[in-house]
Protein backbone atom coordinates (compact mmCIF):
# COMPACT_ATOMS: atom_id res chain seq x y z
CA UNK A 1 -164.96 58.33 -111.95
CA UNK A 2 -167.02 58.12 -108.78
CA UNK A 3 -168.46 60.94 -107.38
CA UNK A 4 -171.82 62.86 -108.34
CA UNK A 5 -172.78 62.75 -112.12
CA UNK A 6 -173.56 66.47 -113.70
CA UNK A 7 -174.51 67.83 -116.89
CA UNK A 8 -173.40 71.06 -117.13
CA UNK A 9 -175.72 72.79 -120.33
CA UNK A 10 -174.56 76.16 -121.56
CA UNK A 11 -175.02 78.49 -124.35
CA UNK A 12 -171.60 79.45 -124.01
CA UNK A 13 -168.22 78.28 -122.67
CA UNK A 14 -164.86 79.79 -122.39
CA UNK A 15 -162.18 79.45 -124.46
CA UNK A 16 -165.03 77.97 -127.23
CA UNK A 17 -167.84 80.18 -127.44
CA UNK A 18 -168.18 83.83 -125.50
CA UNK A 19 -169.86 86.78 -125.24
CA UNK A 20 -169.85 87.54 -121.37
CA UNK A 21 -169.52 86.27 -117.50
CA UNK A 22 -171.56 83.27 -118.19
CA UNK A 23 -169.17 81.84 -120.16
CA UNK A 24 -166.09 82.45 -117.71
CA UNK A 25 -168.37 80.69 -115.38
CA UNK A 26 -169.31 77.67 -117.59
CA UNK A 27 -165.23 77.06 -118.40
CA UNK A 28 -164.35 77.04 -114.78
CA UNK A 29 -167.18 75.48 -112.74
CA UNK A 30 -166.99 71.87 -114.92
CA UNK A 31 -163.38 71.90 -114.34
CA UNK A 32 -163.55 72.42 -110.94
CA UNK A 33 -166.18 69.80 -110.29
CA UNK A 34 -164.13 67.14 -112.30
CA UNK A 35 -160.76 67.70 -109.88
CA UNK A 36 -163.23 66.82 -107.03
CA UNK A 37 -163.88 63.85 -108.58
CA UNK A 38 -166.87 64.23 -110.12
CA UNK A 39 -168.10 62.70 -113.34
CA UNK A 40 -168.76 66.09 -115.19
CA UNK A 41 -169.83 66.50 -118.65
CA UNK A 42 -170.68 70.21 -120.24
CA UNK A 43 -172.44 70.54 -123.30
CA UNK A 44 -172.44 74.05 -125.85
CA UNK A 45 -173.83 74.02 -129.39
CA UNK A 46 -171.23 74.15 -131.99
CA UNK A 47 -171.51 77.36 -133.25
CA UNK A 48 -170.06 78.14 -136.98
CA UNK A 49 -167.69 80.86 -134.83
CA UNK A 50 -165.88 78.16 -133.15
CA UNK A 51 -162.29 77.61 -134.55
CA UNK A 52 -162.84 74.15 -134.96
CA UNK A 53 -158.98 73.48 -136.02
CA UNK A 54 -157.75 75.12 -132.63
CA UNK A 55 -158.91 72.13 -130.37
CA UNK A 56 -159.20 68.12 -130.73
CA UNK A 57 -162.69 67.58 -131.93
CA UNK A 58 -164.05 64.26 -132.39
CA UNK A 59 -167.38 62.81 -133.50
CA UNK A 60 -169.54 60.93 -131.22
CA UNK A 61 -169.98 57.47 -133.04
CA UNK A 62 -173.32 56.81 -131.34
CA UNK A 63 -174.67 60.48 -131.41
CA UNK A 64 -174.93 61.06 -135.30
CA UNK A 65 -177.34 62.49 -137.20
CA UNK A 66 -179.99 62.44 -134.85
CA UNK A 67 -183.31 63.47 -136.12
CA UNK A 68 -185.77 65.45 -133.60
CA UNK A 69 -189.03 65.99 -134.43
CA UNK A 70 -189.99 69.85 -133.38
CA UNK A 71 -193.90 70.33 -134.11
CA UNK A 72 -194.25 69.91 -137.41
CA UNK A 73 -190.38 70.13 -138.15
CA UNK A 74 -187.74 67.53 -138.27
CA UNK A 75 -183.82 68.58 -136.90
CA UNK A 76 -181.08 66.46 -137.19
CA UNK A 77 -178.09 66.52 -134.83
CA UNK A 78 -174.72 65.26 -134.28
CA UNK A 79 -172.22 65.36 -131.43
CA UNK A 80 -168.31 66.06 -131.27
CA UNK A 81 -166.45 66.08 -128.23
CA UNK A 82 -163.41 67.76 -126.98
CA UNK A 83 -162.10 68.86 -123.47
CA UNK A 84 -161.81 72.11 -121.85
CA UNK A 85 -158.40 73.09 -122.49
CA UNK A 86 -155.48 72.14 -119.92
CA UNK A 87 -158.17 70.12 -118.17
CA UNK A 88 -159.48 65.97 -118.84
CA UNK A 89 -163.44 68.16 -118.32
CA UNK A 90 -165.32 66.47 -121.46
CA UNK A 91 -167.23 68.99 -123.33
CA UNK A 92 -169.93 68.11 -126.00
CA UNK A 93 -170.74 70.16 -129.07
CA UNK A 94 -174.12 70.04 -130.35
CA UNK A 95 -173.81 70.53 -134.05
CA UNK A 96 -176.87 71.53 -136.11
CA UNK A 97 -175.82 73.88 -138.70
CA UNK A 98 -179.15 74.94 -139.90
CA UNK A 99 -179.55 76.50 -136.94
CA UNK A 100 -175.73 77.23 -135.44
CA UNK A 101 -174.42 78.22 -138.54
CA UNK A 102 -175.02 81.90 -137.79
CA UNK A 103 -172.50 85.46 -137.85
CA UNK A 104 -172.97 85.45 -133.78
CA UNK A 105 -174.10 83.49 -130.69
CA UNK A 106 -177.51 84.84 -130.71
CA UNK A 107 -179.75 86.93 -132.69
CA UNK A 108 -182.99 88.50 -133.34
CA UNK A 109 -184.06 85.59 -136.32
CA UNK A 110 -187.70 84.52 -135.99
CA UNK A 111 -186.09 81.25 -134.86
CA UNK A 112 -183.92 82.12 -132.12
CA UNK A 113 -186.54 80.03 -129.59
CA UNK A 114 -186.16 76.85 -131.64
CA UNK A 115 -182.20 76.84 -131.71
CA UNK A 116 -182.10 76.46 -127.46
CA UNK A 117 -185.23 74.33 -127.79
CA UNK A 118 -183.27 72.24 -129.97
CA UNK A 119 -180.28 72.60 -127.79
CA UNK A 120 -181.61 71.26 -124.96
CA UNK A 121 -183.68 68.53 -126.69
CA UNK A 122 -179.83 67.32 -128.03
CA UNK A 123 -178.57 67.35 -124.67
CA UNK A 124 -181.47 64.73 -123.53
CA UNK A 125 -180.96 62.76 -126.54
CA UNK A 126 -177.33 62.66 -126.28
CA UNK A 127 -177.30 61.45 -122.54
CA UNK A 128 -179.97 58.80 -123.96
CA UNK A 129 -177.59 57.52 -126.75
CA UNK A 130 -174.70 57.90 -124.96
CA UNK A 131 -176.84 55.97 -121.89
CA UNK A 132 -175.13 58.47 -119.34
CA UNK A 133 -177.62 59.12 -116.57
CA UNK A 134 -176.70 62.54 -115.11
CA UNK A 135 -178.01 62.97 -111.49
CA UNK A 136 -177.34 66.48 -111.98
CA UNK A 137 -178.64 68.78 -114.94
CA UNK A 138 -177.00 71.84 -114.46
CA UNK A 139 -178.58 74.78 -116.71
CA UNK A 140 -177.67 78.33 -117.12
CA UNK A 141 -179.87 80.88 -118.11
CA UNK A 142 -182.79 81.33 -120.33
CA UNK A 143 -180.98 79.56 -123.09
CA UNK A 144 -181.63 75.97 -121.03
CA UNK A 145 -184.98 77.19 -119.71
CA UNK A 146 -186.76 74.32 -120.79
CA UNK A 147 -185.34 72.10 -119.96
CA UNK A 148 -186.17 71.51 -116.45
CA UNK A 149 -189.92 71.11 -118.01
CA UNK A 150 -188.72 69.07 -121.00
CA UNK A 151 -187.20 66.55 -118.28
CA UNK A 152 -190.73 66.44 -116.18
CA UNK A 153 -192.70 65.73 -119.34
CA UNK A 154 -191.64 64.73 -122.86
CA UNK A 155 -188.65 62.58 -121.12
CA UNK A 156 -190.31 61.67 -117.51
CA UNK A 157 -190.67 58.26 -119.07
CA UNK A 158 -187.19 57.35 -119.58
CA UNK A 159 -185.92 55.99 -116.43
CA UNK A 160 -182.62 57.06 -117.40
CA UNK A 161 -183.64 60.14 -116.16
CA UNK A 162 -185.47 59.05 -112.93
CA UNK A 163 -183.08 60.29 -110.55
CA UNK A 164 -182.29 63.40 -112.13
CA UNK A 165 -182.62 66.38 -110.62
CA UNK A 166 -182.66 70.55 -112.46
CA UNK A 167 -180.99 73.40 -111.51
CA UNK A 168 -181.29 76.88 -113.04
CA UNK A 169 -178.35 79.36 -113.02
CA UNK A 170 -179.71 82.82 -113.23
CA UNK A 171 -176.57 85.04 -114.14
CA UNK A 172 -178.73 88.22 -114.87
CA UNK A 173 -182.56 88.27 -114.57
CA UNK A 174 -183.01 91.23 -117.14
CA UNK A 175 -182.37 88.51 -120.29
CA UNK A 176 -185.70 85.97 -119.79
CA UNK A 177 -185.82 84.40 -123.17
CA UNK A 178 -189.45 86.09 -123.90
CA UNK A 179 -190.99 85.01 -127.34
CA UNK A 180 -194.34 85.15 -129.05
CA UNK A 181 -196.64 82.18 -127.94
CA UNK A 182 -196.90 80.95 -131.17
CA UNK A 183 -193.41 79.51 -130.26
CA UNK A 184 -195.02 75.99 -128.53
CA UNK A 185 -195.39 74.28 -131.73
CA UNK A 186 -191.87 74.83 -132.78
CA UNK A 187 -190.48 74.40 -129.64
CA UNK A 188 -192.13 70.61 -128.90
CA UNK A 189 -194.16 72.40 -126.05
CA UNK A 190 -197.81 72.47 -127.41
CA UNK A 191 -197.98 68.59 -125.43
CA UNK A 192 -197.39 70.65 -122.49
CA UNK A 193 -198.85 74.10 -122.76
CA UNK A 194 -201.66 73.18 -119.71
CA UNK A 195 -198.02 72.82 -117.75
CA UNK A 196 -196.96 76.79 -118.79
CA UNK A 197 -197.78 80.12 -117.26
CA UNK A 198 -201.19 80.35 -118.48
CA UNK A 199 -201.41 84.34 -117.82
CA UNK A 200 -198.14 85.02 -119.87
CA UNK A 201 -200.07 82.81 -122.85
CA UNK A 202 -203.25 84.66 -122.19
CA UNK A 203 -200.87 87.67 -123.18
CA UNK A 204 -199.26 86.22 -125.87
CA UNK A 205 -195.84 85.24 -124.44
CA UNK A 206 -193.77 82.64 -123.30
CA UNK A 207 -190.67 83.12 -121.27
CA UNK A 208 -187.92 80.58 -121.33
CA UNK A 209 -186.41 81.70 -117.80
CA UNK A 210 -189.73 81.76 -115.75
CA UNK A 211 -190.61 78.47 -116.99
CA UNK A 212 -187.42 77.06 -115.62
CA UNK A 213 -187.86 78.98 -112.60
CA UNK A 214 -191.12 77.11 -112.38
CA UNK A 215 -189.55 73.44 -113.02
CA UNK A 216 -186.07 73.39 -111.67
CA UNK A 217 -185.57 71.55 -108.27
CA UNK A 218 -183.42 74.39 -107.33
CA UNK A 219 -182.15 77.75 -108.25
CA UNK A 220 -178.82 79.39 -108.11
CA UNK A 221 -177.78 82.78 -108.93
CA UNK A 222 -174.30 84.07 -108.87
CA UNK A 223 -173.68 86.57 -105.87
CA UNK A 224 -175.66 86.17 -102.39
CA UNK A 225 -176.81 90.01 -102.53
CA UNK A 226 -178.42 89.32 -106.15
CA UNK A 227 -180.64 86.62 -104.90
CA UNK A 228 -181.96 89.17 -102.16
CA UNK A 229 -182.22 91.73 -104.75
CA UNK A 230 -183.76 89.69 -107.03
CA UNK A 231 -186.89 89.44 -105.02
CA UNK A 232 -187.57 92.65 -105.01
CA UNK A 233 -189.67 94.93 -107.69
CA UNK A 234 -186.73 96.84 -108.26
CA UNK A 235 -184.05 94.31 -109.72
CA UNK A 236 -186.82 91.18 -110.06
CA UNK A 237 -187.29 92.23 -113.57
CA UNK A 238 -191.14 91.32 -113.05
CA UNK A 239 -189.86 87.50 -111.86
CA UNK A 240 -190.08 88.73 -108.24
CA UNK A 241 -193.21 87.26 -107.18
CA UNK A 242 -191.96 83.56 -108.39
CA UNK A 243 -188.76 84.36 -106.82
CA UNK A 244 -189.95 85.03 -103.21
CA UNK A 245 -191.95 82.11 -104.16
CA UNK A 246 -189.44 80.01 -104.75
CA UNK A 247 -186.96 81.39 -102.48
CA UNK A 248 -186.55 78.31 -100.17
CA UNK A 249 -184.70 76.72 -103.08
CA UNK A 250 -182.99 79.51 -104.05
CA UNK A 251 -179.45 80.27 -103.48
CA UNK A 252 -177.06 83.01 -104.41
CA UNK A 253 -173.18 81.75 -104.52
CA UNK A 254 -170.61 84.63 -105.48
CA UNK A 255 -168.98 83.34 -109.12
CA UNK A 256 -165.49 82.13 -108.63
CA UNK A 257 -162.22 83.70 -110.72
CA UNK A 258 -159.90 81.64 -112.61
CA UNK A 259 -156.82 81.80 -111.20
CA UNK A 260 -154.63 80.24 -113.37
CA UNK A 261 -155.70 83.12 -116.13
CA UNK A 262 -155.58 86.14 -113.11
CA UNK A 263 -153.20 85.73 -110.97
CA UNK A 264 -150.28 88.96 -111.14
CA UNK A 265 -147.96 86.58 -109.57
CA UNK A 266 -147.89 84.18 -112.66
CA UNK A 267 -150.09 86.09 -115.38
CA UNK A 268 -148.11 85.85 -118.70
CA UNK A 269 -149.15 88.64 -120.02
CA UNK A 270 -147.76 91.27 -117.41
CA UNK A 271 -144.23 92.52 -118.25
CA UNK A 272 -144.12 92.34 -114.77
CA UNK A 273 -144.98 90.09 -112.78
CA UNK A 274 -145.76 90.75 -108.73
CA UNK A 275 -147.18 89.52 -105.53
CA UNK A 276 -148.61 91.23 -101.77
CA UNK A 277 -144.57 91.01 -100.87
CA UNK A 278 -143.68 92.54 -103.73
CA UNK A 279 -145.32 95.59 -104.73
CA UNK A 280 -142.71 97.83 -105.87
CA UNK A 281 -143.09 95.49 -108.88
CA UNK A 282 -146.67 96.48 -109.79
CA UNK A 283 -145.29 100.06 -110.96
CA UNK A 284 -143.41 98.87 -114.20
CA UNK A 285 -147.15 97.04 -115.52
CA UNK A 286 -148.17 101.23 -114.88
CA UNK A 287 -145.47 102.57 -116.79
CA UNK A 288 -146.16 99.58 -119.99
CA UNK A 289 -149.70 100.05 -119.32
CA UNK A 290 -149.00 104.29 -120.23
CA UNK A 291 -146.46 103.88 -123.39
CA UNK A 292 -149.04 101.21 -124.93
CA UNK A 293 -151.90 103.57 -125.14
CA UNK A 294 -149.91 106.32 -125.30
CA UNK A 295 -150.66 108.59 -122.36
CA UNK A 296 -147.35 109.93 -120.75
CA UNK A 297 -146.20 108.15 -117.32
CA UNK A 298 -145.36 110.43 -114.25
CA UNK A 299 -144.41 108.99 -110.87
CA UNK A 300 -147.19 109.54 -108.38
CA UNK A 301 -149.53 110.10 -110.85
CA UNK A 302 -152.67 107.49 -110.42
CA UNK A 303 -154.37 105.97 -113.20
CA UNK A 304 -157.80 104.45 -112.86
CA UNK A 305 -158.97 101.88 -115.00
CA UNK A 306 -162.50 100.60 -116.30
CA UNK A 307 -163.13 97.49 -118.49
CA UNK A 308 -166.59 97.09 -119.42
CA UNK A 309 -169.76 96.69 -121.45
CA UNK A 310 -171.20 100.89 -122.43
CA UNK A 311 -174.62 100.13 -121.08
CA UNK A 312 -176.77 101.47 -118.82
CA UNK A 313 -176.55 98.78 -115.96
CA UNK A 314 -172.95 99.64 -115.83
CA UNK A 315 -173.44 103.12 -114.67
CA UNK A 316 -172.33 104.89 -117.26
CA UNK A 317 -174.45 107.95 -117.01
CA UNK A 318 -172.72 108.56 -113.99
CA UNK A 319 -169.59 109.05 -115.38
CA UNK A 320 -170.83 111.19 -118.06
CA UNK A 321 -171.44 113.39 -114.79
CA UNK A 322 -168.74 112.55 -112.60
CA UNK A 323 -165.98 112.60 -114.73
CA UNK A 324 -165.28 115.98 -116.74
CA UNK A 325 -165.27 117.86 -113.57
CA UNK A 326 -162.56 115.73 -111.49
CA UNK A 327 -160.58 115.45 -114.85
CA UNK A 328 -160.80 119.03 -114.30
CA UNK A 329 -159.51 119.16 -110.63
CA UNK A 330 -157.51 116.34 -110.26
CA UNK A 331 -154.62 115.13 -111.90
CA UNK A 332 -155.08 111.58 -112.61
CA UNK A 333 -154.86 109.30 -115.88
CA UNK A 334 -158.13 107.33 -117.55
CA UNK A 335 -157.82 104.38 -119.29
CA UNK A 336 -161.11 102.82 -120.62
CA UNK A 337 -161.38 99.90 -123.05
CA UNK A 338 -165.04 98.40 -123.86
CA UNK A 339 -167.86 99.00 -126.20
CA UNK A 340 -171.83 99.46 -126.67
CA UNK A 341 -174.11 101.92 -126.90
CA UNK A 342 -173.10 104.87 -129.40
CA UNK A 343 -173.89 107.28 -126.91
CA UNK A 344 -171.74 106.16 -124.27
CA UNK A 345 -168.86 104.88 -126.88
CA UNK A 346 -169.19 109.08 -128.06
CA UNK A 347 -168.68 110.21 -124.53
CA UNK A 348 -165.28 108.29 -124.19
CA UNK A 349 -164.43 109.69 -127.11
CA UNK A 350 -164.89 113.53 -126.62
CA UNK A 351 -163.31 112.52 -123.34
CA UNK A 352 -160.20 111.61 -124.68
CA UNK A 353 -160.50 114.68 -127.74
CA UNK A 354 -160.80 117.16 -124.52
CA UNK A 355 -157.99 115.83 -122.38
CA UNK A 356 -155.78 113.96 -124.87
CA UNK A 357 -152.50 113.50 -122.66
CA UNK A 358 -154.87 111.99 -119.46
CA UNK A 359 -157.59 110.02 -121.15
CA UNK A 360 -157.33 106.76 -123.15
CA UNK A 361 -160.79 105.41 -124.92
CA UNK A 362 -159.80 102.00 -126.47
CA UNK A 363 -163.21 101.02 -128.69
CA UNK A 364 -163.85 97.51 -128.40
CA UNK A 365 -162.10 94.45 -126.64
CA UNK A 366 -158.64 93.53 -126.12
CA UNK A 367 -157.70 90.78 -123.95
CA UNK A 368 -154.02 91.54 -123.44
CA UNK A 369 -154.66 95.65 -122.14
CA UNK A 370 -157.74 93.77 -120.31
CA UNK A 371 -154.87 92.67 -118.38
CA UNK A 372 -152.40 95.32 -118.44
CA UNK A 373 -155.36 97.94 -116.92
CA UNK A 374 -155.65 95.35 -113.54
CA UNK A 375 -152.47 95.61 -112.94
CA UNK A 376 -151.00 98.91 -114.30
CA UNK A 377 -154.16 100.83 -112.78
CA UNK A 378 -153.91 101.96 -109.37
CA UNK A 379 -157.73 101.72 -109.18
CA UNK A 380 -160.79 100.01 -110.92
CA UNK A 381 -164.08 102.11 -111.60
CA UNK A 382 -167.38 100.13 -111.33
CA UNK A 383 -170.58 102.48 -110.52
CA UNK A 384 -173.17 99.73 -111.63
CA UNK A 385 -176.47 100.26 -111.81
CA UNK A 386 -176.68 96.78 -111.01
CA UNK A 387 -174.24 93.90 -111.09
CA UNK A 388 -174.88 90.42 -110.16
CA UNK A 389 -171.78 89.11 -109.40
CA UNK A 390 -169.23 91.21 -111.61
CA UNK A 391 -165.26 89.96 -112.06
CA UNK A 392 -163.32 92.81 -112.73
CA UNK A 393 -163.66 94.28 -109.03
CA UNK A 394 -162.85 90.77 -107.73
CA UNK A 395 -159.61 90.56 -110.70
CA UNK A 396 -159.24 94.30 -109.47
CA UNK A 397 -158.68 93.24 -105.46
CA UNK A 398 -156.00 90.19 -107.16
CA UNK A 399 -154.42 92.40 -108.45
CA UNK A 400 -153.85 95.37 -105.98
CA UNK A 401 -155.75 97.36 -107.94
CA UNK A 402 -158.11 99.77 -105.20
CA UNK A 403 -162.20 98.95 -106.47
CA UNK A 404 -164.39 101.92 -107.18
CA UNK A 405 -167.86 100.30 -106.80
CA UNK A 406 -171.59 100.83 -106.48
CA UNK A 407 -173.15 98.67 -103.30
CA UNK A 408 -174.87 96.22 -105.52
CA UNK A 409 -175.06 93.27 -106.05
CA UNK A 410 -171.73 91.03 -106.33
CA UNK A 411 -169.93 94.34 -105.66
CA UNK A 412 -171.59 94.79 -102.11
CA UNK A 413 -170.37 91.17 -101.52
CA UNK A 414 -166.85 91.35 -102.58
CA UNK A 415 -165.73 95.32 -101.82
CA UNK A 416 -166.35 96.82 -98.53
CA UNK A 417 -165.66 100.74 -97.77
CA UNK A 418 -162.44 101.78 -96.18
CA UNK A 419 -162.73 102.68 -93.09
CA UNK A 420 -160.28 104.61 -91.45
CA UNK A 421 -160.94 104.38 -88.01
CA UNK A 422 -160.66 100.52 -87.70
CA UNK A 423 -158.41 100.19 -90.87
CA UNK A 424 -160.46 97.66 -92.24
CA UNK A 425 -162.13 97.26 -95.71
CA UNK A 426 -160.22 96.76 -99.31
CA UNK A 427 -162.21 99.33 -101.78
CA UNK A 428 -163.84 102.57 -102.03
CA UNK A 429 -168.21 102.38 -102.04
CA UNK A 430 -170.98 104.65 -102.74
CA UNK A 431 -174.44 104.14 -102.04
CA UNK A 432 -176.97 106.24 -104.09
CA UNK A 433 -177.07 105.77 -108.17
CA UNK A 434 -176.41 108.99 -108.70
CA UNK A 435 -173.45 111.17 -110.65
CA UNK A 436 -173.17 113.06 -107.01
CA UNK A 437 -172.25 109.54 -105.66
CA UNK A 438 -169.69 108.48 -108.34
CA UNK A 439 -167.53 111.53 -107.91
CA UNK A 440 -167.68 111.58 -104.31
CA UNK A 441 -165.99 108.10 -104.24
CA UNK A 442 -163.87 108.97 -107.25
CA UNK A 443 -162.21 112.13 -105.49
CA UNK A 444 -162.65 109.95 -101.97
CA UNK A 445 -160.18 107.31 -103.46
CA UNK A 446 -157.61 109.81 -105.43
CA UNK A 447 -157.73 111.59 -101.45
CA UNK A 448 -156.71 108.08 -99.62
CA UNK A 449 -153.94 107.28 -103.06
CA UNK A 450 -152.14 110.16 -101.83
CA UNK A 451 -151.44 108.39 -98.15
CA UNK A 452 -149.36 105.97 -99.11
CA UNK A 453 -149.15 103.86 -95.86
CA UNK A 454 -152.96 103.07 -96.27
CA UNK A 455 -153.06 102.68 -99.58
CA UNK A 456 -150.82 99.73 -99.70
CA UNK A 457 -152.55 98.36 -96.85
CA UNK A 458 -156.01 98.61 -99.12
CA UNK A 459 -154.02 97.06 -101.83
CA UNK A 460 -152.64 94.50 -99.17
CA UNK A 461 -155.83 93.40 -98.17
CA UNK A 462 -157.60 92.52 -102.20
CA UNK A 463 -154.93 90.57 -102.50
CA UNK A 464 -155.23 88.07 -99.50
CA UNK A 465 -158.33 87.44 -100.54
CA UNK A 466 -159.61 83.90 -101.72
CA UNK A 467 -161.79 84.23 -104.76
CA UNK A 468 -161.04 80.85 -106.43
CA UNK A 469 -163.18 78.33 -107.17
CA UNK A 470 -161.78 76.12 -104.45
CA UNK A 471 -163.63 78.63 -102.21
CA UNK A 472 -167.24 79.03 -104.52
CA UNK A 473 -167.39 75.15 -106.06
CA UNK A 474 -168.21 73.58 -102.48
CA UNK A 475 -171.75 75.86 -102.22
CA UNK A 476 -172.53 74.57 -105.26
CA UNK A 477 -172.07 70.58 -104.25
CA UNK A 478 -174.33 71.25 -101.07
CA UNK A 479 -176.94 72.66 -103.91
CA UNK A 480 -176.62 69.46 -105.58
CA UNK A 481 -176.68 67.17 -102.43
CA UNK A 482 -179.88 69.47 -101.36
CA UNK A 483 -181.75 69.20 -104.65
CA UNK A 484 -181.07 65.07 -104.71
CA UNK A 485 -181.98 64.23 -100.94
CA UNK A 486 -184.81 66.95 -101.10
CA UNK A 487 -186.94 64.47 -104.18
CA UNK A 488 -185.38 61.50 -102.96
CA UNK A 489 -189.07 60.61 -101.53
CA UNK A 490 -190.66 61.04 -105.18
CA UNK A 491 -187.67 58.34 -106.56
């Protein structure tokens, strides 16, 4: 395959391993970049969780029981291969059950540093075995942190890596990978410690994400308004100083939605099935969406919907505000699926004990009403604190389904206020995190639902929008082509 060679190095990948956005990212990106022809390889660890009999897994002959010396530890590794569902996109599993073998993803075990050391140690020493120079090592997160560094020093003498070039996904700033600085032994980086942020050692740290930050030729984050925010003391998460640094090489590129899982016009799991020229169809996913959770259907009625992590970034406390009062004033249905914090879980709950015919609190995850609240909801609640990119409002606009958002972040990029004088913008947004601001855009949007004209042009407008990855894969090719020509000089 001709085209650019990548590496694309993730701690979690959709369908296989997934916990959040990263991991809708990671399944889509690779397969994007292999229909434009390029030679794309992702690598995950293979987790115990991974339902190993559900996809074609093969061993790597030449990648077997690979032993990695980490301080004064030995690992051994294998590799298995399989492909991204529907798609030819290789993907290689790392498998090192001493350390993978675990109940979930991540954890709080005293060696939580050593598994993604390991990780990304595996994915050097595969592309070494497998004597697959990637021009490209794409890395996401504080998971891959090192491995920027790792490729400027314990493998700079490889030439199979001479033209290879880092970049560093940040998909939210507040996770930085921060351990105790005892960690460089474990992690194979006491050769290297004069190369580390000597005041964060002083202090007794070591954070995975700011030393990528340091070493990667370039750094992407996943909305354009995040990686302005991002400088900033406010959202920076105390990284801000090496981000304005380092902010010629940054880049923020909105994530892109996979359209062959949203789309209403072919989504298999909508009982019915709808486009922009066929709206009237929409209104049977509302009635379904009603009878499944048991909240009684009236015509003219709005329900608003809200899929989400119960934390405090997603602006939850505002809705312990906002919410009793217009449940009190307006007629309108809730329907909330997601889990978290007790607190917030408890909240939903009285909710739905105080006004059992209106709200629905569905406690955990369900991929199937995930669906059904896009497209039976009228409209989509999202007061983030912050949000770097965020889906939902972008599956929300796909789906005719009005946004209720917080300017922030990959909100203020994709949903822009109505405004009735020039008839343009597709959502409903307040400024100010504050429970005053949430149920002023709350009882704005229930105002403009009962105009029915420009309602269906707000609902017209999400959906002619183009939030494939046909639209967000190009920014990340000119990344790549900037990083390569940009150390071309040191080759």
């Amino acid at each position: 395959m001709s085209g650019r060679t990548i590496a694309f190095v993730a701690s979690e990948i959709t369908p296989f391993a997934k916990t959040g956005g990263l991991a809708d990212v990671a399944g889509a990106l690779p397969a994007y970049l292999r229909r434009a022809g390029h030679d794309v390889r992702a690598f995950l660890p293979l987790y115990s969780s991974i339902d190993v009999d559900s996809y074609d897994i093969e061993p790597v002959p030449s990648v077997s029981d690979v032993a990695v010396d980490m301080g004064e530890r030995t690992y051994r590794f294998s590799l298995f291969e399989t492909r991204l569902p529907g798609t030819d996109t290789p993907v290689y599993l790392v498998h090192c059950p001493l350390l993978f073998d675990r109940p979930s993803l991540y954890t709080g075990d005293a060696d939580e540093p050593v598994r993604f050391a390991l990780f990304s140690r595996a994915v050097l020493e595969s592309c070494q075995r497998l004597g697959w120079s990637p021009e490209i090592l794409h890395c996401n997160d504080w998971q891959t942190g090192l491995l920027p560094l790792y490729v400027k020093s314990l493998y700079a003498w490889d030439q199979l890596f001479r033209r290879t070039r880092t970049v560093l996904t940040i998909h939210n700033v507040g996770y930085q990978g921060m351990f105790p600085a005892k960690v460089l032994e474990s992690c194979s980086l006491r050769p290297v410690e004069a190369q580390l942020d000597q005041a964060g050692l002083k202090a007794g740290h070591i954070g995975f994400l700011k030393t990528g930050l340091e070493y990667a030729d370039a750094i992407t984050t996943v909305s354009p308004t995040y990686a302005r925010e991002i400088r900033t003391p406010e959202h920076g998460a105390g990284l801000h100083p090496l981000l304005e640094r380092r902010k010629d090489v940054l880049t923020g590129i909105l994530n892109g939605v996979d359209v062959d899982v949203w789309d209403p016009r072919t989504d298999p799991l909508l009982p019915s099935r709808y486009s922009a020229k066929s709206l009237w169809r929409k209104e049977p996913n509302k009635v379904h969406l009603l009878r499944e959770v048991g909240l009684p259907y009236e015509k003219g009625v709005p329900v608003v919907g809200i899929v989400t992590r119960l934390a405090y970034q997603k602006g939850i406390e505002l809705l312990q505000e906002a919410l009793p009062p217009v449940l009190k004033s307006r007629d309108f249905r809730l329907v909330v699926l997601g889990s978290g914090e007790l607190k917030y879980e408890r909240f939903f709950a009285e909710l739905q004990h105080d006004f059992p015919r209106r709200v629905c609190f569905y406690r955990g995850y369900h991929n199937e009403l995930a669906h059904w609240i896009e497209a039976g909801s009228d409209m989509f609640l999202m007061p983030s604190k912050y949000e770097p990119c965020g889906l939902n409002q972008m599956y929300s606009l796909l789906y005719g389904t009005v946004p209720v958002v917080r300017k922030t972040g990959g909100l203020a990029d994709t949903v822009q206020l109505y405004d009735p004088t020039t008839g343009e913008g597709n959502g409903i947004v307040f400024d100010h995190f504050t429970g005053q601001g949430a149920q002023w855009a709350l009882e704005a949007a229930l105002d403009l639902y009962e105009d029915r004209k420009t309602w269906k042009k707000l609902m017209i407008h999400g959906m002619s929008q183009d939030f494939s990855w046909e639209r967000s894969g190009p920014a990340y090719l000119k990344v790549y082509d900037r990083a390569l020509s940009r150390n071309e000089a040191e080759v």
